[in-house]
Protein backbone atom coordinates (compact mmCIF):
# COMPACT_ATOMS: atom_id res chain seq x y z
CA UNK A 1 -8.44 12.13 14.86
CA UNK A 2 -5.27 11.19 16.95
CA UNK A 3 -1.92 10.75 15.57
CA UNK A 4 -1.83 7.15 14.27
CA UNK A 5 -5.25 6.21 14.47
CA UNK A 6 -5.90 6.37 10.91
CA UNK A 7 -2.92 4.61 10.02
CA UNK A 8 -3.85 1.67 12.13
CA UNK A 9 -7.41 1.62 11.34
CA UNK A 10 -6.10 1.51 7.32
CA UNK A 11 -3.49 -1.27 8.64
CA UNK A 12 -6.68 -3.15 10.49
CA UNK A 13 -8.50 -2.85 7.51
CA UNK A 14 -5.54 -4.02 4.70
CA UNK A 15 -5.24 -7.34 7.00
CA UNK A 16 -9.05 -8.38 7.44
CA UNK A 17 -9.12 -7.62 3.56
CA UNK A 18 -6.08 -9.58 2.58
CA UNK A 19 -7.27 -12.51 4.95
CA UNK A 20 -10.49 -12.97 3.22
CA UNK A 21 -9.10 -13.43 -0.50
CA UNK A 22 -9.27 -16.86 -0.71
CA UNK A 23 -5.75 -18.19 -1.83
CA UNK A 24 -7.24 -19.62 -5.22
CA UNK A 25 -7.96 -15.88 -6.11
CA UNK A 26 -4.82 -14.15 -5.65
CA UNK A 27 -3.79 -14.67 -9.39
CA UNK A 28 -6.99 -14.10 -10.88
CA UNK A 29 -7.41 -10.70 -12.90
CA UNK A 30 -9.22 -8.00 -12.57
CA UNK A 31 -9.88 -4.33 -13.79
CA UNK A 32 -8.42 -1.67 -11.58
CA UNK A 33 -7.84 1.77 -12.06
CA UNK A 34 -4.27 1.44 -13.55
CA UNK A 35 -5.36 -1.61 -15.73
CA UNK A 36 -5.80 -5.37 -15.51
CA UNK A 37 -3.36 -6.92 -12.89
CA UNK A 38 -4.21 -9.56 -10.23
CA UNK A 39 -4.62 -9.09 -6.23
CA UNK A 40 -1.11 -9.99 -5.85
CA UNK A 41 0.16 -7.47 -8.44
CA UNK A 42 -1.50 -5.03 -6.98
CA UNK A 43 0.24 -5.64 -3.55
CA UNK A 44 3.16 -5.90 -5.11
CA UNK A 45 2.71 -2.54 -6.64
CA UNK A 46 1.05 -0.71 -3.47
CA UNK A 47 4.17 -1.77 -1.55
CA UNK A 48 6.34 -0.63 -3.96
CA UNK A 49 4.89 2.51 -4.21
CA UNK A 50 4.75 2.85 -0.65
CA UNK A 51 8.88 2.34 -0.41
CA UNK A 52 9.39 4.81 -3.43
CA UNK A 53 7.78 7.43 -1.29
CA UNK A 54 9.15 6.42 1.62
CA UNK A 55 12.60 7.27 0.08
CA UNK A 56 11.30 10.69 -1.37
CA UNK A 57 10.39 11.86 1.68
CA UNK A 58 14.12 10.68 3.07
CA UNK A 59 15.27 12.66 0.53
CA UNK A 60 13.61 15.45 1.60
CA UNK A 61 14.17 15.46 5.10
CA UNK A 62 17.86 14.62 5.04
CA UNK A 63 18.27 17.42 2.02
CA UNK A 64 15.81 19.91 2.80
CA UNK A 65 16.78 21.20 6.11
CA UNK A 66 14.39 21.56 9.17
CA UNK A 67 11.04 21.96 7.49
């Protein structure tokens, strides 16, 4: 697979999801692997994660030399 085709097909897919959750749904509960939070909670915590290790890897490059 090319460089950045995965990440855009996951982007692609992440926006048709998100667009079909109806708006009356996005604070309604559900089980998920890390417990009971709601669609928007779970955003919320996917792009939170997603900064958290965006900083690690900062980190890493701005610390850890030419790797």
């Amino acid at each position: 697979m090319a460089p950045g085709v995965f990440k855009d097909q996951s982007y692609e897919h992440l926006l048709q999801t998100l667009s079909s959750l109806p708006e009356a749904d996005w604070d309604i509960p559900c089980e998920a692997p890390i417990g009971k939070l709601t669609p928007r909670q779970a955003l919320g915590r996917l792009t939170f994660h997603m900064g958290y290790h965006s900083g690690q890897i900062g980190l890493i490059r701005k610390y850890g030399g030419n790797l």
